[in-house]
C-alpha atoms as a PDB file:
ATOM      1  CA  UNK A   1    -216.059  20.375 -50.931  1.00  0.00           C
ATOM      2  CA  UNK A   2    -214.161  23.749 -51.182  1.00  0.00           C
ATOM      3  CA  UNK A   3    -212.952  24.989 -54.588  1.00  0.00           C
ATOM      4  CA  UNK A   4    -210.544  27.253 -53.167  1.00  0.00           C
ATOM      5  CA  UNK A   5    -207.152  27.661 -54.478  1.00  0.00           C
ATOM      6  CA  UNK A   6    -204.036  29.380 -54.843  1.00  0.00           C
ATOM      7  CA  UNK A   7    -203.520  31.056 -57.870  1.00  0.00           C
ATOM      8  CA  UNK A   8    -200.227  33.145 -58.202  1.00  0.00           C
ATOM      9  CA  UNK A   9    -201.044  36.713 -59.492  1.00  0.00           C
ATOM     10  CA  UNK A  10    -199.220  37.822 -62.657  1.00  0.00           C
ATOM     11  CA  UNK A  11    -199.962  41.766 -62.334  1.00  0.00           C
ATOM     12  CA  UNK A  12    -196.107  42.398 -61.533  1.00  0.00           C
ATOM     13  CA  UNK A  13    -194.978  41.157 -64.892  1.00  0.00           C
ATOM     14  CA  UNK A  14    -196.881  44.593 -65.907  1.00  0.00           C
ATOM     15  CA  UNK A  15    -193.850  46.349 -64.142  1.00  0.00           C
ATOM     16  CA  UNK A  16    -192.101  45.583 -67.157  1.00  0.00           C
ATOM     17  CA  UNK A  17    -194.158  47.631 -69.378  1.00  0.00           C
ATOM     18  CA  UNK A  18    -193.236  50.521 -67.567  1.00  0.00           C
ATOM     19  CA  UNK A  19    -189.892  50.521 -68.823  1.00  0.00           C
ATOM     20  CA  UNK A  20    -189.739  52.320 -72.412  1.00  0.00           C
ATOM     21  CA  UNK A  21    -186.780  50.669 -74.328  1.00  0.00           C
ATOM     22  CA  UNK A  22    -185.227  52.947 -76.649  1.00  0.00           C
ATOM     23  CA  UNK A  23    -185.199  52.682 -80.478  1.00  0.00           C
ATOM     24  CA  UNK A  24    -181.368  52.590 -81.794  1.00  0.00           C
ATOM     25  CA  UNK A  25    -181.912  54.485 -84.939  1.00  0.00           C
ATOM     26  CA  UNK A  26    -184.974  56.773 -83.882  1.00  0.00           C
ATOM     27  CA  UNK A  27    -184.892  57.024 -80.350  1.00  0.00           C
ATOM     28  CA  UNK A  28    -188.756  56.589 -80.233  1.00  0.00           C
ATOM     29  CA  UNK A  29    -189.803  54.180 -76.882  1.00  0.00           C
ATOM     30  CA  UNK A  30    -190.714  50.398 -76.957  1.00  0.00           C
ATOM     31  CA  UNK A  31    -192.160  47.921 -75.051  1.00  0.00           C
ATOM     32  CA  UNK A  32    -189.816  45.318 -73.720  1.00  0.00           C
ATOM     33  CA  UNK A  33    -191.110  42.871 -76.238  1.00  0.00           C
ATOM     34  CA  UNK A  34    -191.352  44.780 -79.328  1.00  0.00           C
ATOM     35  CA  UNK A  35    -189.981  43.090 -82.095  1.00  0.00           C
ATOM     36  CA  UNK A  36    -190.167  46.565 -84.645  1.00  0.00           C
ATOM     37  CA  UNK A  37    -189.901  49.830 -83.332  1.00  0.00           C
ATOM     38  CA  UNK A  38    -193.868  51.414 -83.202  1.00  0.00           C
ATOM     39  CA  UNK A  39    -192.522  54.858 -84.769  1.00  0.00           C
ATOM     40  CA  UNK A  40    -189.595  53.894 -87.839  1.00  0.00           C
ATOM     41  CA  UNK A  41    -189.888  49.819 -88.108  1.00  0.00           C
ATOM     42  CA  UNK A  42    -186.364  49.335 -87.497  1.00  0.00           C
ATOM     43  CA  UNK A  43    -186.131  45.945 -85.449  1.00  0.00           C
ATOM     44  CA  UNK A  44    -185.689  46.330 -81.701  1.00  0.00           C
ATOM     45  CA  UNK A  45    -182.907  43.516 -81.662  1.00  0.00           C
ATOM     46  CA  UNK A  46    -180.558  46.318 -82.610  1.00  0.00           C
ATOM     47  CA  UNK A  47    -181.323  48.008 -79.217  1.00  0.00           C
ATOM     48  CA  UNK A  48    -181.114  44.949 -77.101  1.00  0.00           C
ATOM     49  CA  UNK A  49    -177.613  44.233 -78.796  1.00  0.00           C
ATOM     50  CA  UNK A  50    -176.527  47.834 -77.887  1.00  0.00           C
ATOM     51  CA  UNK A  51    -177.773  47.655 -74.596  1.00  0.00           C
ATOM     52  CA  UNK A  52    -175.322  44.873 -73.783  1.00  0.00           C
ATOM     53  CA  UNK A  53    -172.421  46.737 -74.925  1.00  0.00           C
ATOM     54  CA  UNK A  54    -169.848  49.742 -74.007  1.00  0.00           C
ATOM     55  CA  UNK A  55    -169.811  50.803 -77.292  1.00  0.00           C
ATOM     56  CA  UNK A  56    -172.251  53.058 -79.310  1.00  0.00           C
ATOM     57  CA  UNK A  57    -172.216  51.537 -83.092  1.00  0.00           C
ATOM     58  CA  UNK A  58    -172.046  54.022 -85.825  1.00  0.00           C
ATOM     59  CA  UNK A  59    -174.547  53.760 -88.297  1.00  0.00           C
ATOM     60  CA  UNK A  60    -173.510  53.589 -92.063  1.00  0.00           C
ATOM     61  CA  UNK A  61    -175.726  53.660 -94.952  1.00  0.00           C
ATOM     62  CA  UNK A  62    -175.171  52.013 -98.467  1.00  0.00           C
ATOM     63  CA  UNK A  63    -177.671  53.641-100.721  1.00  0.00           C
ATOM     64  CA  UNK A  64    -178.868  53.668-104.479  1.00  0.00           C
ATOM     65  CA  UNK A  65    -181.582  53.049-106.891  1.00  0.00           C
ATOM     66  CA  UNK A  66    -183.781  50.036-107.384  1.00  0.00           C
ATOM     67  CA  UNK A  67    -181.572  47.328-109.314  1.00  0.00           C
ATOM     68  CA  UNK A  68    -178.400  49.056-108.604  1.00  0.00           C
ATOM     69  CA  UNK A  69    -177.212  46.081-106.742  1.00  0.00           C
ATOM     70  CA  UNK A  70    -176.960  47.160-102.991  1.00  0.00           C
ATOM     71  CA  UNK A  71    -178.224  43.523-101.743  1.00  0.00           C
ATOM     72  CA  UNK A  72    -175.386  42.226-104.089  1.00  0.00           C
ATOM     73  CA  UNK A  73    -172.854  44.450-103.121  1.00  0.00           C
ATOM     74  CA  UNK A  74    -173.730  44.416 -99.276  1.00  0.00           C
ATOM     75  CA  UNK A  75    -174.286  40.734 -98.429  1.00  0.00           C
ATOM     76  CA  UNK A  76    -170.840  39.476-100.752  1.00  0.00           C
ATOM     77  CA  UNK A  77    -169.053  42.512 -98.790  1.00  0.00           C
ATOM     78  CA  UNK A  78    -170.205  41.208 -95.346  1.00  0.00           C
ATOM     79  CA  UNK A  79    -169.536  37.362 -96.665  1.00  0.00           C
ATOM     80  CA  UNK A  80    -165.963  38.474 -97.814  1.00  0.00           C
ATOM     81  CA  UNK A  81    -164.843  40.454 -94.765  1.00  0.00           C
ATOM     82  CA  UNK A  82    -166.197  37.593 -92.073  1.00  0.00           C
ATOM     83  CA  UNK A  83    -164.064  34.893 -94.143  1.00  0.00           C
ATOM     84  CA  UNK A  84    -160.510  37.671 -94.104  1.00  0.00           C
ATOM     85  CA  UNK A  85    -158.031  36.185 -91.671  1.00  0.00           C
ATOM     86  CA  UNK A  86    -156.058  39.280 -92.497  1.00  0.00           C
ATOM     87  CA  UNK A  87    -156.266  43.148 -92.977  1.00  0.00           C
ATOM     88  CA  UNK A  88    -159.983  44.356 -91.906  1.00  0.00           C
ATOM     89  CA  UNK A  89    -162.248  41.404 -90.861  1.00  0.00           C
ATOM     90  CA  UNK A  90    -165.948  41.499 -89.307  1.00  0.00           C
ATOM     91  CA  UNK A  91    -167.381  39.629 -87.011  1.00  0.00           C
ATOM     92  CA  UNK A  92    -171.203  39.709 -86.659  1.00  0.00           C
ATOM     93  CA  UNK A  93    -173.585  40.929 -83.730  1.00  0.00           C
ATOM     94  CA  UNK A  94    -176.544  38.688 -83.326  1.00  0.00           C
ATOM     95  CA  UNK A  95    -178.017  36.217 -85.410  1.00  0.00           C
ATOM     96  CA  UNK A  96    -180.134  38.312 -87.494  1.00  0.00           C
ATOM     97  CA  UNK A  97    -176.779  40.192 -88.967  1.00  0.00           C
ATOM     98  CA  UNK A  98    -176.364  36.693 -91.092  1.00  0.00           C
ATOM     99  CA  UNK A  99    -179.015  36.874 -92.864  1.00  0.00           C
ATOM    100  CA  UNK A 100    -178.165  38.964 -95.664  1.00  0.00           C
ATOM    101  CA  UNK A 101    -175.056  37.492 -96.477  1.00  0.00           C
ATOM    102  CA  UNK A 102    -176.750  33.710 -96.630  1.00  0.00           C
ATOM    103  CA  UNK A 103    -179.610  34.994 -98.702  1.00  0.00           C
ATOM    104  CA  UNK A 104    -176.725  37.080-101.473  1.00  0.00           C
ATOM    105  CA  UNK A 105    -173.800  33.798-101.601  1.00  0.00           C
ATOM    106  CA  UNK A 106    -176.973  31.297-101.606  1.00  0.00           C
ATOM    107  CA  UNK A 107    -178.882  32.648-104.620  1.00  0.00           C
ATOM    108  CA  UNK A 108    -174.995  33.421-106.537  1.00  0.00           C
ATOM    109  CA  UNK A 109    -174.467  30.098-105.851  1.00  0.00           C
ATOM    110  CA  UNK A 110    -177.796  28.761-107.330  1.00  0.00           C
ATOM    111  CA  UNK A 111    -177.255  30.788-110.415  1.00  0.00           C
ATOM    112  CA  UNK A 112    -178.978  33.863-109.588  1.00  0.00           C
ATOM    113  CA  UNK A 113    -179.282  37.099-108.268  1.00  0.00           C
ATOM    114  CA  UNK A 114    -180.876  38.073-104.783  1.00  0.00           C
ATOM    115  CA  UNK A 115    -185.102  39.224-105.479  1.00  0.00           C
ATOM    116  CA  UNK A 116    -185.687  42.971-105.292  1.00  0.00           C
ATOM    117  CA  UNK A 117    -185.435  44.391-101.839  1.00  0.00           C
ATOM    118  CA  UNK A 118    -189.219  45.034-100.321  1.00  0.00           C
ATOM    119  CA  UNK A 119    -189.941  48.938 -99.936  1.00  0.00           C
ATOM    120  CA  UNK A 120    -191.424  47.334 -95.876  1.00  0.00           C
ATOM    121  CA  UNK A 121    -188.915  48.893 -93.674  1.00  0.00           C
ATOM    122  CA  UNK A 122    -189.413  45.479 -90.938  1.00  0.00           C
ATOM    123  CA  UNK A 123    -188.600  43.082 -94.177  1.00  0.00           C
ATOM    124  CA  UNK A 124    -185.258  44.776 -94.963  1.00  0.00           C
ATOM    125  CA  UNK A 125    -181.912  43.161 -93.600  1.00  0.00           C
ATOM    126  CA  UNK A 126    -180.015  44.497 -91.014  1.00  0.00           C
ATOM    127  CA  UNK A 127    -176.083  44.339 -90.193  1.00  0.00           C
ATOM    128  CA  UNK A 128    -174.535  44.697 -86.998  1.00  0.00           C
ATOM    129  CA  UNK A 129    -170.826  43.957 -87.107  1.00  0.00           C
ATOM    130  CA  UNK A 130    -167.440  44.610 -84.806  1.00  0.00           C
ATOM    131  CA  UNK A 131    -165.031  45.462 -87.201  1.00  0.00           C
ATOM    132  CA  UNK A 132    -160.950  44.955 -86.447  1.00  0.00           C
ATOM    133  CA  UNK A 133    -158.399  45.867 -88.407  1.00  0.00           C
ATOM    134  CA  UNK A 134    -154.292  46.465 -87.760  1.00  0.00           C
ATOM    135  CA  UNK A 135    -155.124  50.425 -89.076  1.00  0.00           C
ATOM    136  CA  UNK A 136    -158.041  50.373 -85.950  1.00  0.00           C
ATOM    137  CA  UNK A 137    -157.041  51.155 -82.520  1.00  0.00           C
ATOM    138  CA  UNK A 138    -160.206  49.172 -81.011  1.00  0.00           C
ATOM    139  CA  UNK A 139    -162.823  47.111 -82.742  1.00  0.00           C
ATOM    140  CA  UNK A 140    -165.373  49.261 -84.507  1.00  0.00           C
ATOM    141  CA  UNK A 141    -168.885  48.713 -84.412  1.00  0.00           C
ATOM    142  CA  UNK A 142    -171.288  49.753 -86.963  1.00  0.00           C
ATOM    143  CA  UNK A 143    -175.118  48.934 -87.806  1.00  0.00           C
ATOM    144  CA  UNK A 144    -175.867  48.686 -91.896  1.00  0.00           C
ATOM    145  CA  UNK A 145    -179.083  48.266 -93.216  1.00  0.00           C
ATOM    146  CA  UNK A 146    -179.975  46.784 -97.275  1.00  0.00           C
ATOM    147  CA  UNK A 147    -182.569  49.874 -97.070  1.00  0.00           C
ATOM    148  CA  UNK A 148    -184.980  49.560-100.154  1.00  0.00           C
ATOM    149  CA  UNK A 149    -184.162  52.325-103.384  1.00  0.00           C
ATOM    150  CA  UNK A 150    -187.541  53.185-103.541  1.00  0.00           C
ATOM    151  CA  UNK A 151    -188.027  53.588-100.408  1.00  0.00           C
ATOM    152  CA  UNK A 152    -185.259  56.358-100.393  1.00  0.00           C
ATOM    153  CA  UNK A 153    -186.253  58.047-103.082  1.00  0.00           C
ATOM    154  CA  UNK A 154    -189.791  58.111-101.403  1.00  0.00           C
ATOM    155  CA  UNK A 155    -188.596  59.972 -98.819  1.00  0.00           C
ATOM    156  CA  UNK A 156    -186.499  62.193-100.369  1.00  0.00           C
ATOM    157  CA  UNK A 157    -189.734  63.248-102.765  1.00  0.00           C
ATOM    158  CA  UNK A 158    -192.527  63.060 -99.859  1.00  0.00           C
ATOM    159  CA  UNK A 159    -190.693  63.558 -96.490  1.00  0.00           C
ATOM    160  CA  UNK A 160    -191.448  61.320 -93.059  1.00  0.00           C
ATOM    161  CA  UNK A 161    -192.823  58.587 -95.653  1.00  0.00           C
ATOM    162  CA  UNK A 162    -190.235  56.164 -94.214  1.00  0.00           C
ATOM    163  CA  UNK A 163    -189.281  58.112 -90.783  1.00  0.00           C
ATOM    164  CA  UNK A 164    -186.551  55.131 -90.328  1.00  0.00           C
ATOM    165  CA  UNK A 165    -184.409  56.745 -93.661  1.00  0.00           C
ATOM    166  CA  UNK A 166    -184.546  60.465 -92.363  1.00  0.00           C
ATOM    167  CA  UNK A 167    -183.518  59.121 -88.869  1.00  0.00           C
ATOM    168  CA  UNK A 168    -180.594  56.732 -89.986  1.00  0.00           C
ATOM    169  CA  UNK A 169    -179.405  59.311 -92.525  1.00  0.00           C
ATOM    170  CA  UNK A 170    -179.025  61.983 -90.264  1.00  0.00           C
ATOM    171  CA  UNK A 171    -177.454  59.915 -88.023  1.00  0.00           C
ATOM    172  CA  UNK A 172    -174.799  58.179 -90.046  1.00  0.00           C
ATOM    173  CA  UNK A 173    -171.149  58.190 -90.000  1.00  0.00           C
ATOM    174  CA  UNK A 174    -170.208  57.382 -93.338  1.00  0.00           C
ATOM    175  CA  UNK A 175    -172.287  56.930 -96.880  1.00  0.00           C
ATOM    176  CA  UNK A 176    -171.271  54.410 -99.496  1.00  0.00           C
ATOM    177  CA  UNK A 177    -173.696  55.489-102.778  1.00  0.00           C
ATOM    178  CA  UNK A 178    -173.875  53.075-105.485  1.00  0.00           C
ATOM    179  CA  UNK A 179    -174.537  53.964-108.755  1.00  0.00           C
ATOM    180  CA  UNK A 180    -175.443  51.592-112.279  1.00  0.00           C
ATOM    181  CA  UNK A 181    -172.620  51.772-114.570  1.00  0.00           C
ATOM    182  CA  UNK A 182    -174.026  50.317-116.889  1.00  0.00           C
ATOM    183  CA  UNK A 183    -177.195  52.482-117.283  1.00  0.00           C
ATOM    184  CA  UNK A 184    -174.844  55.150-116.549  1.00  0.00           C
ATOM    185  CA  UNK A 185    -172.903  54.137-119.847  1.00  0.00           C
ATOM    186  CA  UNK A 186    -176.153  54.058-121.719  1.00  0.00           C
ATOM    187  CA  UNK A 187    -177.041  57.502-120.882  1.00  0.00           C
ATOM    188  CA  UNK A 188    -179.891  57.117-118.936  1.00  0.00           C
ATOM    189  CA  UNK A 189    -180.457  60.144-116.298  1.00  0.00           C
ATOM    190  CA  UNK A 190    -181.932  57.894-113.707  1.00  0.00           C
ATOM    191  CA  UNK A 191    -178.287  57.502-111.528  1.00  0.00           C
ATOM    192  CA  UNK A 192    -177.628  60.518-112.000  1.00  0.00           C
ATOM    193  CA  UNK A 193    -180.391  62.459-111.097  1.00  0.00           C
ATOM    194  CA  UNK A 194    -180.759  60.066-108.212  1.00  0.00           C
ATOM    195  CA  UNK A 195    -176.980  60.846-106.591  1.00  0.00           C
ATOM    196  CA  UNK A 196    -177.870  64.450-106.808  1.00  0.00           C
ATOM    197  CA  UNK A 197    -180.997  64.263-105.258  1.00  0.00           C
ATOM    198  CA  UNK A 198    -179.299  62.084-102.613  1.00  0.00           C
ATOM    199  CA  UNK A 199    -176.514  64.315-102.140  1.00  0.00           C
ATOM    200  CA  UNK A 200    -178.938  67.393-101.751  1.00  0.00           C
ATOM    201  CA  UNK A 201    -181.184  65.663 -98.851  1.00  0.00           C
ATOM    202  CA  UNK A 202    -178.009  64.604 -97.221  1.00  0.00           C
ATOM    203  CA  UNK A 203    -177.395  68.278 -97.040  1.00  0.00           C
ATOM    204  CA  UNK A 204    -180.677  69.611 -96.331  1.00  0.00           C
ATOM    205  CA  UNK A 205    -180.840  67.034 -93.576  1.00  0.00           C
ATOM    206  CA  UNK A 206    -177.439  68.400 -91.939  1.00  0.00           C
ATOM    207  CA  UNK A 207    -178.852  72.181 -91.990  1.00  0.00           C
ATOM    208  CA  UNK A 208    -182.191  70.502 -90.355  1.00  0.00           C
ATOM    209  CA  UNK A 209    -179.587  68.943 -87.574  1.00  0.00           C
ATOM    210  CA  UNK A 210    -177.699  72.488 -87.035  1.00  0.00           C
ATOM    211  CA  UNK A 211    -180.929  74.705 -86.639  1.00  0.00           C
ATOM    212  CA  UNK A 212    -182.233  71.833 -83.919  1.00  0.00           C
ATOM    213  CA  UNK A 213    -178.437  71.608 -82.498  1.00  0.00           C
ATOM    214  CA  UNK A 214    -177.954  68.014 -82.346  1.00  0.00           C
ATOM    215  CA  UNK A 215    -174.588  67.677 -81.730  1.00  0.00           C
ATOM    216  CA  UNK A 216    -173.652  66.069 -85.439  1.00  0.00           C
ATOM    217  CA  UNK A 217    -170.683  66.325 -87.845  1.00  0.00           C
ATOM    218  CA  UNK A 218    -171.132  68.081 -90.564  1.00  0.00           C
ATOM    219  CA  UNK A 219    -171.650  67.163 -94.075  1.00  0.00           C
ATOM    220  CA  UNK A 220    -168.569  68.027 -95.439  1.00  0.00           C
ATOM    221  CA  UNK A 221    -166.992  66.080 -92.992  1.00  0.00           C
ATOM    222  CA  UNK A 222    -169.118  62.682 -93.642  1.00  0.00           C
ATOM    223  CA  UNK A 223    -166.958  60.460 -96.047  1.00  0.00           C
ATOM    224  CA  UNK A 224    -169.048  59.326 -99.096  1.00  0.00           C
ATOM    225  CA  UNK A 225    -167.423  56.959-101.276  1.00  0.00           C
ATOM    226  CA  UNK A 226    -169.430  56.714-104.539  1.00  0.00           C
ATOM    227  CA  UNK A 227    -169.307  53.033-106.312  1.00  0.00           C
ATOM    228  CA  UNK A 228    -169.936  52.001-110.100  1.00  0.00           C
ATOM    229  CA  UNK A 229    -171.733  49.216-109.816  1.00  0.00           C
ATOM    230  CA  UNK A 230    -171.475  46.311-112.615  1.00  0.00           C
ATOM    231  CA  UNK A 231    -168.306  46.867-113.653  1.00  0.00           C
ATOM    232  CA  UNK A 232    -167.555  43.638-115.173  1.00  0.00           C
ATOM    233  CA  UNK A 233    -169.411  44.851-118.109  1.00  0.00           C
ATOM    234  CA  UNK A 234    -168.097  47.991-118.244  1.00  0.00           C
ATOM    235  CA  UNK A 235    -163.875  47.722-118.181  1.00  0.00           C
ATOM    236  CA  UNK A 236    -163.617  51.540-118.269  1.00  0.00           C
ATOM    237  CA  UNK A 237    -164.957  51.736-115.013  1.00  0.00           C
ATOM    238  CA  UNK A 238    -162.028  50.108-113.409  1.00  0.00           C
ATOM    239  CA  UNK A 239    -159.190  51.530-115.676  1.00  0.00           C
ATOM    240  CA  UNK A 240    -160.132  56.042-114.631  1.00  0.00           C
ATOM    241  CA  UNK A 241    -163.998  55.648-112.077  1.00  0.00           C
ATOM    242  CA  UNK A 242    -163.262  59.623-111.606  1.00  0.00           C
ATOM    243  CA  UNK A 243    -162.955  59.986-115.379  1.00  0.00           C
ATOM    244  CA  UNK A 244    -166.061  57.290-116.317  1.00  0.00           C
ATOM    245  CA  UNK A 245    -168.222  59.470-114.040  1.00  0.00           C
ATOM    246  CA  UNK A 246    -167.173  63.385-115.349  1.00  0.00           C
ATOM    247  CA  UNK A 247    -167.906  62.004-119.302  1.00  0.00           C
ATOM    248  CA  UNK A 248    -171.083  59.810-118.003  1.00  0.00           C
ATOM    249  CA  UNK A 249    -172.254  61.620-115.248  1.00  0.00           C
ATOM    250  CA  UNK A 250    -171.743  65.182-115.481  1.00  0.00           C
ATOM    251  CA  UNK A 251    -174.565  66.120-112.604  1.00  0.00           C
ATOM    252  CA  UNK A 252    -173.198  64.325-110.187  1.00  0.00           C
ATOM    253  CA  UNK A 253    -169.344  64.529-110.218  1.00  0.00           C
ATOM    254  CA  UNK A 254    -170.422  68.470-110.432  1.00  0.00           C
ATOM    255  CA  UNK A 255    -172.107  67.791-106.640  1.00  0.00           C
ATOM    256  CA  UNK A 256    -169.011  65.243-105.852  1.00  0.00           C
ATOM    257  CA  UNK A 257    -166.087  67.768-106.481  1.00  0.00           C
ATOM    258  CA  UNK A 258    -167.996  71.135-105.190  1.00  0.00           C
ATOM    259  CA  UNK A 259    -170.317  70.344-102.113  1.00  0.00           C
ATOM    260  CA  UNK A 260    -168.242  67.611-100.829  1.00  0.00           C
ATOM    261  CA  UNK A 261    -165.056  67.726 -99.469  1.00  0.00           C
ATOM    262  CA  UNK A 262    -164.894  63.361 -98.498  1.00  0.00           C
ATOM    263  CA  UNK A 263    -165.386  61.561-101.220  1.00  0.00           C
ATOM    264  CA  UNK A 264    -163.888  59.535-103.593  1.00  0.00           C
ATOM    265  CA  UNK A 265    -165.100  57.169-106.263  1.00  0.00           C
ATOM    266  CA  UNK A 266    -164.553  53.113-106.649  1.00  0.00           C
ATOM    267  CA  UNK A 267    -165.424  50.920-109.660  1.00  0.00           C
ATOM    268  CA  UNK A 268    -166.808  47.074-108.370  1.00  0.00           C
ATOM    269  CA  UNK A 269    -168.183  44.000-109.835  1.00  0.00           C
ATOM    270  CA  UNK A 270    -169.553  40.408-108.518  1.00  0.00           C
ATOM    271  CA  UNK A 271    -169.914  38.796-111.133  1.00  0.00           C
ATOM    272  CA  UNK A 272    -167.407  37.647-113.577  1.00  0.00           C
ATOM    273  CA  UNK A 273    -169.550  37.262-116.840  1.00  0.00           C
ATOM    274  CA  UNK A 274    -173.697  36.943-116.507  1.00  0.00           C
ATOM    275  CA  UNK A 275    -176.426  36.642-119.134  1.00  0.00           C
ATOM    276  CA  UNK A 276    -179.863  36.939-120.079  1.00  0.00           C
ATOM    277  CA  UNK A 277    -182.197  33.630-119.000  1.00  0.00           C
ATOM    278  CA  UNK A 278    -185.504  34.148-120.642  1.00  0.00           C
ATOM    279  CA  UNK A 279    -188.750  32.671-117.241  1.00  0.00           C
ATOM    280  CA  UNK A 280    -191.840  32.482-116.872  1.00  0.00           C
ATOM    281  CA  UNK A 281    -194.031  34.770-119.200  1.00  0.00           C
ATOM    282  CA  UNK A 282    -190.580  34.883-121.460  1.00  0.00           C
ATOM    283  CA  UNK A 283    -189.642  37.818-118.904  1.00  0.00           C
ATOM    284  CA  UNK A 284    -185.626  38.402-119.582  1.00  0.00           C
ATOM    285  CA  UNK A 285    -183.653  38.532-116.614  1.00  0.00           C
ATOM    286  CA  UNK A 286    -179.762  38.803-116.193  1.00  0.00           C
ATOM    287  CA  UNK A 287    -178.339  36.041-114.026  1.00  0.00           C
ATOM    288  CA  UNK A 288    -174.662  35.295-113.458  1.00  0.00           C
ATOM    289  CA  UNK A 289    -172.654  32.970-115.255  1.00  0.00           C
ATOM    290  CA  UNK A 290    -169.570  32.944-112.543  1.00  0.00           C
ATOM    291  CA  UNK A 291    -169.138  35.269-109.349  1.00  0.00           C
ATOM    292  CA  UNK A 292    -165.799  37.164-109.379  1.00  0.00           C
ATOM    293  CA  UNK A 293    -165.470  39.409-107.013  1.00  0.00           C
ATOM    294  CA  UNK A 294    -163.526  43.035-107.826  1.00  0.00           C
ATOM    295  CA  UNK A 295    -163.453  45.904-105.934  1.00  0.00           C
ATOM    296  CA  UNK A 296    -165.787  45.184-103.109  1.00  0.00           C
ATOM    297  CA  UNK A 297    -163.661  45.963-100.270  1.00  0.00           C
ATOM    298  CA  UNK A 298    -161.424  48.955-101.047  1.00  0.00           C
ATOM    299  CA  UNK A 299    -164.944  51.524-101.233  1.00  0.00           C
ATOM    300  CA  UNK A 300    -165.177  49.948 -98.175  1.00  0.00           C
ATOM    301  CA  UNK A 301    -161.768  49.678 -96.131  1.00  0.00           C
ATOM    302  CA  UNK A 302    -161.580  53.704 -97.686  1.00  0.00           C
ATOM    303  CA  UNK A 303    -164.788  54.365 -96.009  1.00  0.00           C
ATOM    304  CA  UNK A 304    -163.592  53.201 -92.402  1.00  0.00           C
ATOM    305  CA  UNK A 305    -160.143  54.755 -92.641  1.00  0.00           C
ATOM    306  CA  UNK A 306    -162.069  58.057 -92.305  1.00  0.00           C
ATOM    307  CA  UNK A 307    -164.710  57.324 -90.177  1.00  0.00           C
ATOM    308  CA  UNK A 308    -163.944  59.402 -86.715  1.00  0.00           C
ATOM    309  CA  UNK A 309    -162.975  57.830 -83.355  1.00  0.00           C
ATOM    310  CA  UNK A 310    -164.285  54.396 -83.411  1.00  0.00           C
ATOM    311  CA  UNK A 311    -166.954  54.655 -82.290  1.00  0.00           C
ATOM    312  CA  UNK A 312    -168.458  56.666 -79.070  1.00  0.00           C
ATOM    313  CA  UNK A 313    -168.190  55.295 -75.396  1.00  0.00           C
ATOM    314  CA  UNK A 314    -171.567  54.973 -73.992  1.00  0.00           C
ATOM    315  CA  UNK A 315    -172.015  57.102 -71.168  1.00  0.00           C
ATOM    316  CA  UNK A 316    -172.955  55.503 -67.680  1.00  0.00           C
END
């Protein structure tokens, strides 16, 4: 009896390898199937979702230290703007752009604040959203990561740590910093030696982008809008930000008003009142008592009012 038998031959599905798909935020090649980028660990879906589109998404970056509440601000930001029915409104690109809002309005609802933000570039969350607006002559689309503090400042102390940081910095449209003002307020040094050392990267990667002539705007040109954080418990904050930050922060509204021409500062809060719940080990940690949101959109509506041309046309 013959054991002969047809067996189809899979080789062409190697065809597909052949292809290099292109990182978003790096521009480094992929496999097909790559779920992270091989070179900066941003997630490939980004790429596919681009790929299907006419529109090149600008990349934005909300940035500040460890505890400063960028998960916070971020995911009730995203939460707020997809529930508008008026003014500027978001809708989101792909399933994975959810996440961070689900994981920020499920913990304030459960009494708590989101956990620390993991210094893995392929565990942080990722936002791709079409923004409209009556002020926007087309939908805008813009990619926004909840990158990790530490992982910032790691770069910014040992460069091409986190190669996915240098790469979406220097390509971003717009920066939203956000800064502790309550630690601020206490005269700790941390925020503000932070900002500055932000703000001078953010320039030192713009003079790395001219001598390479990448076709970039300039620094001067990229709006920053600079956010105290927390403001609930501090009421100055709200009443004069610009004045809060020249009598608290002296460093960094020095870098604000003289090597930046687009920026402006914004006080916000999420949370109404919070408190101090003692866990396990009788570790204190602050949790909030009601979530009142104040200030979360104008950084951001200010932000997109000044970020160029909506967006680039992909070219064919």
């Amino acid at each position: 009896m013959s054991r002969a038998c047809d067996v189809p031959m899979d080789s062409y599905r190697l065809a597909h390898y052949t292809v290099q798909v292109e990182c978003y935020v790096c521009g480094g090649g992929n496999t097909f199937d790559a779920e992270l980028c091989r070179h900066c660990q941003a997630p490939m879906a980004l790429a596919h979702q681009v790929n299907t589109q006419n529109v090149q998404p600008g990349l934005v970056a909300v940035l500040g230290t460890s505890g400063a509440g960028k998960t916070v601000y971020l995911g009730m930001l995203m939460d707020m703007l997809s529930r508008r029915n008026f003014g500027l409104q978001s809708l989101v690109r792909g399933a994975f752009s959810v996440s961070l809002q689900q994981i920020t309005t499920s913990a304030l609802a459960n009494g708590e604040f989101p956990t620390k933000t993991p210094n893995e570039p392929d565990r942080w969350n990722w936002v791709h959203s079409q923004l409209t607006s009556p002020n926007l002559r087309r939908p805008l689309e813009l990619i926004i990561p909840d990158m990790s503090g530490e992982a910032v400042l790691e770069e910014i102390d040992h460069p091409r740590t986190f190669p996915v940081v240098r790469s979406f910095l220097s390509k971003s449209v717009g920066v939203v910093i956000l800064v502790d003002a309550v630690r601020l307020q206490r005269g700790g040094h941390e925020q503000d030696h932070f900002t500055m050392k932000l703000l001078t990267f953010l320039s030192e990667l713009e003079a790395e982008n001219n001598r390479q002539r990448l076709r970039l705007k300039r620094h001067s040109g990229r709006p920053v809008a600079v956010v105290l954080t927390k403001a609930d418990q501090c009421e100055k904050c709200f009443d004069d930000p610009e004045g809060f930050v020249k009598a608290c922060g002296s460093g960094m509204w020095r870098h604000c008003s003289e090597s930046i021409d687009n920026v402006k500062i914004f006080a916000a809060g999420v949370a109404g009142a919070s408190a101090y719940r003692f866990g396990v080990g009788n570790q204190r940690r602050r949790v909030p008592l009601r979530v009142e949101p104040r200030g979360i959109i104008e950084p951001f509506e200010w932000l997109i009012s000044k970020v160029p041309a909506n967006g680039r046309r992909r070219s064919k």
